[in-house]
Protein backbone atom coordinates (compact mmCIF):
# COMPACT_ATOMS: atom_id res chain seq x y z
CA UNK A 1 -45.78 95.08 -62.81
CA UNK A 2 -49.68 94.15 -63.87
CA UNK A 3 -49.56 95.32 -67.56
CA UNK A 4 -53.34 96.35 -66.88
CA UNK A 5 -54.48 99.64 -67.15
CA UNK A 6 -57.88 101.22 -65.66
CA UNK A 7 -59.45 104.44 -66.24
CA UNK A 8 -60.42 106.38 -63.39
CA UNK A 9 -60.99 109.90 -62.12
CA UNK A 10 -60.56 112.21 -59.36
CA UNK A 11 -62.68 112.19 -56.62
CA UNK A 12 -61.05 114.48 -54.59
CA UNK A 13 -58.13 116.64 -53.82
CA UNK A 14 -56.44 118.76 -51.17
CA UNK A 15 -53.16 120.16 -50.12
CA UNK A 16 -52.35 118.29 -46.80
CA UNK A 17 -49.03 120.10 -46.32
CA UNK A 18 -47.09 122.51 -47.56
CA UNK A 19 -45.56 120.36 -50.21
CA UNK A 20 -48.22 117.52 -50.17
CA UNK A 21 -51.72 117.33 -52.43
CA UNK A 22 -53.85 113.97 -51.57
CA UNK A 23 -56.08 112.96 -54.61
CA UNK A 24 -58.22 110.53 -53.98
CA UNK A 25 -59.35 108.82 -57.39
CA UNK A 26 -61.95 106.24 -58.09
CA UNK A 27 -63.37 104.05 -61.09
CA UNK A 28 -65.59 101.37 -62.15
CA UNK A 29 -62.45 99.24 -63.55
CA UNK A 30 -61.49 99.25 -59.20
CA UNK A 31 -63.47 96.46 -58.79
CA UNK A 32 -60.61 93.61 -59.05
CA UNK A 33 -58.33 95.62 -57.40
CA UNK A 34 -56.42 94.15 -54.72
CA UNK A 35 -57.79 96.08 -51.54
CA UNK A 36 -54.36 94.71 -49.62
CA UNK A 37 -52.05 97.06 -51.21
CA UNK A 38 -51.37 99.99 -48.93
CA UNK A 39 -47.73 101.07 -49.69
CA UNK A 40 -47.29 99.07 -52.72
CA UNK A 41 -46.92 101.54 -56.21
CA UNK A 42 -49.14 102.54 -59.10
CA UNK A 43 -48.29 103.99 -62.54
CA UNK A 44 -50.66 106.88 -62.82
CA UNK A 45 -51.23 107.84 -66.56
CA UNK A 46 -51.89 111.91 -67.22
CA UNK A 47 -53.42 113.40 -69.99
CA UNK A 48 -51.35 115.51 -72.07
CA UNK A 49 -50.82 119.18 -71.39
CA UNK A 50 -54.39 120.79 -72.88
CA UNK A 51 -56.58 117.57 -72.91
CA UNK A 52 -58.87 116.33 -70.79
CA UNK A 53 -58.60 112.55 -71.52
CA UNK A 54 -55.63 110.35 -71.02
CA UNK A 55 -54.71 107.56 -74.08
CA UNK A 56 -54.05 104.66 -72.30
CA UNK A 57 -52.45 102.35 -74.87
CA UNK A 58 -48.69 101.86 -73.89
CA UNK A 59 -47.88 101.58 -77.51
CA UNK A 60 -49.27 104.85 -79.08
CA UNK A 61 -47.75 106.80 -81.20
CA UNK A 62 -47.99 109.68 -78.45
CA UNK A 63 -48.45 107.77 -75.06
CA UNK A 64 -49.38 109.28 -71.89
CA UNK A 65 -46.80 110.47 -69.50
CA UNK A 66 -46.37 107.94 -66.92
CA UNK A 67 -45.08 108.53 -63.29
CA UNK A 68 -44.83 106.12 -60.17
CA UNK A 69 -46.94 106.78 -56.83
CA UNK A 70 -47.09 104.97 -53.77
CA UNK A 71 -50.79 103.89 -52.32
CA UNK A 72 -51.49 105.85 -49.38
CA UNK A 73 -55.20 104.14 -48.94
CA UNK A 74 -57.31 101.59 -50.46
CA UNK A 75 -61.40 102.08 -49.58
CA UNK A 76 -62.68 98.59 -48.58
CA UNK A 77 -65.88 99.26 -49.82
CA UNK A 78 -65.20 101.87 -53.27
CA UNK A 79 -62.25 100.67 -54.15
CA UNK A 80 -61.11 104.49 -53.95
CA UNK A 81 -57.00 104.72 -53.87
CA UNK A 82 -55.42 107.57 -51.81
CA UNK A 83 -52.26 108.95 -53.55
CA UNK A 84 -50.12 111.85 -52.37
CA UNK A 85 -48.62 114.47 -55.11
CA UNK A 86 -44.93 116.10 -53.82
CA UNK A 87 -45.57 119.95 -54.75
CA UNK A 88 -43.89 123.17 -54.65
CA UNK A 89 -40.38 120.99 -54.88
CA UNK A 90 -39.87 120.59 -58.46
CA UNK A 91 -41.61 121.45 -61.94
CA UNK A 92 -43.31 118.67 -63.96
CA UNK A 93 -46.43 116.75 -65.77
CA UNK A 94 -47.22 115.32 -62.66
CA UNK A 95 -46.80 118.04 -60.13
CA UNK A 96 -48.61 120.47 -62.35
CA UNK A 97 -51.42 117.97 -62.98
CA UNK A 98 -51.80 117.48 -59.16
CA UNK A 99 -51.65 121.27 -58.46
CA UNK A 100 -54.83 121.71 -60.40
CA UNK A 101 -56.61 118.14 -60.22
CA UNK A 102 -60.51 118.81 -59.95
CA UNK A 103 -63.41 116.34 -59.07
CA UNK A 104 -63.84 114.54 -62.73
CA UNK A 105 -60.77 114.62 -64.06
CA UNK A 106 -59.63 111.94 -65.78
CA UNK A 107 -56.25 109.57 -65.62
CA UNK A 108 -55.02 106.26 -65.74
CA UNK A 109 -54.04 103.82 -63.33
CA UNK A 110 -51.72 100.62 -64.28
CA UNK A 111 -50.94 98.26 -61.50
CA UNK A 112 -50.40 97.47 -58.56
CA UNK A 113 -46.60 96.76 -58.64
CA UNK A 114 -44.45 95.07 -56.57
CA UNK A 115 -43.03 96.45 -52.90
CA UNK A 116 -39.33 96.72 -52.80
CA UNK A 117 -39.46 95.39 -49.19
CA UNK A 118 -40.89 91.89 -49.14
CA UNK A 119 -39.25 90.37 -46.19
CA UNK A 120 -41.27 90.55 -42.86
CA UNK A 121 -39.32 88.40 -40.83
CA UNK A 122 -36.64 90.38 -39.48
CA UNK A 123 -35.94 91.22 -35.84
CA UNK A 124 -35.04 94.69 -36.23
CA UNK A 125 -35.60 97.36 -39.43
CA UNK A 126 -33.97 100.22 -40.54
CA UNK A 127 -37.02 102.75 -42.88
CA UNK A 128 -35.10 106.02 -44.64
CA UNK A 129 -37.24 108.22 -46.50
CA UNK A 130 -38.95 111.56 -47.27
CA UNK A 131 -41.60 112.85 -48.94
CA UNK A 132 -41.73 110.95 -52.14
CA UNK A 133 -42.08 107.53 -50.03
CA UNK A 134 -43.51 108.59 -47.25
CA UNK A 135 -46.70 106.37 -47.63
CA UNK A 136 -44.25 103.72 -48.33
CA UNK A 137 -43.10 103.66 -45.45
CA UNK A 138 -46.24 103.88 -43.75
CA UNK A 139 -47.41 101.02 -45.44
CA UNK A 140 -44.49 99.15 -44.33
CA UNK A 141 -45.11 100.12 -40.79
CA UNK A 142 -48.43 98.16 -40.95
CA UNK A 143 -46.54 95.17 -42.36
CA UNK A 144 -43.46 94.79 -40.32
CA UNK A 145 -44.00 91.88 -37.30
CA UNK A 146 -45.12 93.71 -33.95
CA UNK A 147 -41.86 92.11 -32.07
CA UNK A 148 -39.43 93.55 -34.22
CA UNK A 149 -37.38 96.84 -33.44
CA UNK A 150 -38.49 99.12 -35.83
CA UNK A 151 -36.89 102.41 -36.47
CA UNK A 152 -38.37 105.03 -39.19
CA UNK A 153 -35.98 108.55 -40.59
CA UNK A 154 -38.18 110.69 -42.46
CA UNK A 155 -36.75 114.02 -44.26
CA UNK A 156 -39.31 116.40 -44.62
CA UNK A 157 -38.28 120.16 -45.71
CA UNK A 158 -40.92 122.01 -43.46
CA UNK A 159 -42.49 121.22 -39.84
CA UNK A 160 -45.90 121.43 -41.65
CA UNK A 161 -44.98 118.25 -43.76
CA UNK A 162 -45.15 116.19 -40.79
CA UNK A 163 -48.07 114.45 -41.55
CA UNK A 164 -50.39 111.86 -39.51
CA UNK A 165 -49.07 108.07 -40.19
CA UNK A 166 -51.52 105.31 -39.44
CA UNK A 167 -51.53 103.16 -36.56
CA UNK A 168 -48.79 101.31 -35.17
CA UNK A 169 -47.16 99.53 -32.09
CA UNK A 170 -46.25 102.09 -29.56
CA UNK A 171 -42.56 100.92 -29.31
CA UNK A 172 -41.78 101.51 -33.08
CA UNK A 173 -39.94 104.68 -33.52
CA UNK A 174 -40.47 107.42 -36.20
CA UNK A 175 -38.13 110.63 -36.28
CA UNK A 176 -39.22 113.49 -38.44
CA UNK A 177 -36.18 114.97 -39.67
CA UNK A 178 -36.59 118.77 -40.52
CA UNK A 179 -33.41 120.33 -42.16
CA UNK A 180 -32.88 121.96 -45.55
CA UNK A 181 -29.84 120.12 -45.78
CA UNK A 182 -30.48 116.12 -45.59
CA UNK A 183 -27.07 115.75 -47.34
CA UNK A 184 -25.58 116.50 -44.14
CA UNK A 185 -28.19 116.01 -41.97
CA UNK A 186 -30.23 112.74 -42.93
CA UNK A 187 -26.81 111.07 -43.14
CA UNK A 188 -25.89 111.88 -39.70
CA UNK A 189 -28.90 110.93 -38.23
CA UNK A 190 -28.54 107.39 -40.31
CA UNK A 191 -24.79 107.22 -39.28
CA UNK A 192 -26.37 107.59 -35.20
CA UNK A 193 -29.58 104.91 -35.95
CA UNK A 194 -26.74 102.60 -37.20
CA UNK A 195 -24.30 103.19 -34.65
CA UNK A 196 -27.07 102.84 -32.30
CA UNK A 197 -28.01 99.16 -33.10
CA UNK A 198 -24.19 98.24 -33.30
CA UNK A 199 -23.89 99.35 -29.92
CA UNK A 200 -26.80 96.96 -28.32
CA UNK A 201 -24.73 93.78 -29.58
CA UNK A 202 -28.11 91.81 -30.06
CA UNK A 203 -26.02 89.85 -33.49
CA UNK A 204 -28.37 90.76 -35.76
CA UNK A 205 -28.19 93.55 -38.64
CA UNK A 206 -31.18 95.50 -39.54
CA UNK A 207 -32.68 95.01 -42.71
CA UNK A 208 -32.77 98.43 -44.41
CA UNK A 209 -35.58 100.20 -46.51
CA UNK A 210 -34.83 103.38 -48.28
CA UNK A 211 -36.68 105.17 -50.94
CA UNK A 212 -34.74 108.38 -51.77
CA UNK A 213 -33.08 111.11 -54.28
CA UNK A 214 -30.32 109.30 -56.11
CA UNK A 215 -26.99 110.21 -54.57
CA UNK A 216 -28.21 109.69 -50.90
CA UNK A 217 -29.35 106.38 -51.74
CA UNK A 218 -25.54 105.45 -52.97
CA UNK A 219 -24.23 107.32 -50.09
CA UNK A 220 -25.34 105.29 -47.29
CA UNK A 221 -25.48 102.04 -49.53
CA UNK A 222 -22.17 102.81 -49.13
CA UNK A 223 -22.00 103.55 -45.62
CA UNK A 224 -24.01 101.05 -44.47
CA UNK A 225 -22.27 98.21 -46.59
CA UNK A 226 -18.57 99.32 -45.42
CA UNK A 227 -18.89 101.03 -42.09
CA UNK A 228 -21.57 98.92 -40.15
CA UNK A 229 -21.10 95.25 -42.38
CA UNK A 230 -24.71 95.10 -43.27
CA UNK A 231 -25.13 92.95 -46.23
CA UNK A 232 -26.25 93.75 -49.95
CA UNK A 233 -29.15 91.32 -49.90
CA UNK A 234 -30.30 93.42 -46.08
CA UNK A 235 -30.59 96.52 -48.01
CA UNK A 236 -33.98 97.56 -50.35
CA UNK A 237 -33.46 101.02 -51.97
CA UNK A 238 -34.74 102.68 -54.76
CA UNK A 239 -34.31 106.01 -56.40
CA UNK A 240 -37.07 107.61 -56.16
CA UNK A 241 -35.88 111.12 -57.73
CA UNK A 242 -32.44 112.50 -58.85
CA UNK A 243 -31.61 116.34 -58.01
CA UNK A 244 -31.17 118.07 -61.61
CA UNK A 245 -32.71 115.59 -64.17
CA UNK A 246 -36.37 115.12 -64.77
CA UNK A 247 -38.13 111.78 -63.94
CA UNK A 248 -37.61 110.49 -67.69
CA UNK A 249 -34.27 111.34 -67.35
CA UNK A 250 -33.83 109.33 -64.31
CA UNK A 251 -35.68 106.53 -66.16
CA UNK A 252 -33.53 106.16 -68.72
CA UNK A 253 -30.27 106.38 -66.33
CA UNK A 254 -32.01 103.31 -64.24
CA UNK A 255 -32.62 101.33 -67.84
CA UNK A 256 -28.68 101.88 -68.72
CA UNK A 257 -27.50 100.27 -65.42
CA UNK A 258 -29.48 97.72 -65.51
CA UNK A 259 -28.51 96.41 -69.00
CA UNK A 260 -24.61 97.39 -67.65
């Protein structure tokens, strides 16, 4: 991704949902910005625990810690980006910092990177998510051709986290899953979606988003790669979080396998 970094602050913030905060944040550096990147990610920068200003030089001695957020909003005219914080899930920098964020304070922003989804060509999609890629997906909704069947699975843990997606043709469908238990549940409901575009014998597989914990995105990799034929190169995941290891941790994992 971009290697440059921009100092901004919080503009605003409020809990959306029970396990959402939006901060809205906003700089001077916005200015060259690319307004077009609704859904893409960010590295936001935090100051560490007891300071008030971030160090935004990669290569300190003590860098800042770094995590990965998905653009929710870009203002037109400000610049402003919309970001949602996952809270009351998990302990962290990041959740902690987004818990108390107050107009003024101060973090970095390095980006925008890449979307794992770049091909909008397809006839029909498959989107899996939940809360941590939520506004990926809802950037990808705005993307996605209007002719294509598109079909969005989003685990949220609560009814409250249902949250208002923007705009988008009426005939593209997006299922909230509720359930405590998207092990079980999220699976089944992917295992139906597939089954479902099997069964209308159009010849075409969907191409398949997902942005997940870990060992749901290998699960139906594997499911959708061995029971429904749907090809590696049809298939964008990413790992968004791992259950039991912290988001270093899970960096660090993702750095091994890639040098495998």
């Amino acid at each position: 991704m971009s290697k440059k970094i921009r100092r901004a602050q919080v503009i605003s913030s409020k809990q959306i949902s029970p396990h959402l905060m939006r901060v809205v944040v906003g700089s001077d550096e916005f200015a060259d910005f690319p307004i077009d990147q609704q859904g893409a990610y960010v590295k936001v920068l935090f100051p560490h625990e007891g300071k008030t200003e971030v160090e935004l030089n990669l290569k300190a001695d003590n860098p800042a810690p770094m995590r990965s957020y998905t653009i929710r909003n870009i203002d037109p005219h400000s610049g402003a980006i919309t970001l949602d914080f996952v809270i009351n899930q998990h302990r962290g920098i990041a959740t902690n910092w987004a818990k108390q964020a107050k107009i003024g304070d101060n973090l970095g922003i390095a980006g925008p990177g890449p979307r794992k989804l770049s091909d909008f060509s397809q006839s029909e999609y498959l989107l899996i998510g939940d809360l941590t890629s939520v506004n990926a997906i809802n950037g990808y909704l705005q993307k996605l051709p209007a002719s294509a069947s598109v079909n969005a699975i989003i685990h949220v843990p609560d009814e409250g986290d249902i949250i208002e997606l923007d705009t988008v043709p009426s005939h593209y469908q997006v299922n909230w899953l509720v359930s405590e238990q998207p092990q079980v549940d999220l699976i089944n409901a992917v295992i139906t979606q597939l089954t479902a575009s099997n069964s209308r014998s159009t010849g075409n597989k969907p191409v398949i988003f997902m942005a997940l914990e870990s060992s749901l995105i290998r699960e139906i990799n594997t499911i959708a790669r061995s029971q429904f034929a749907i090809a590696r190169e049809n298939i964008a995941c990413s790992a968004y979080w791992k259950q039991g290891i912290t988001a270093d941790g899970l960096k660090v994992e993702k750095q091994h396998q890639s040098n495998a």
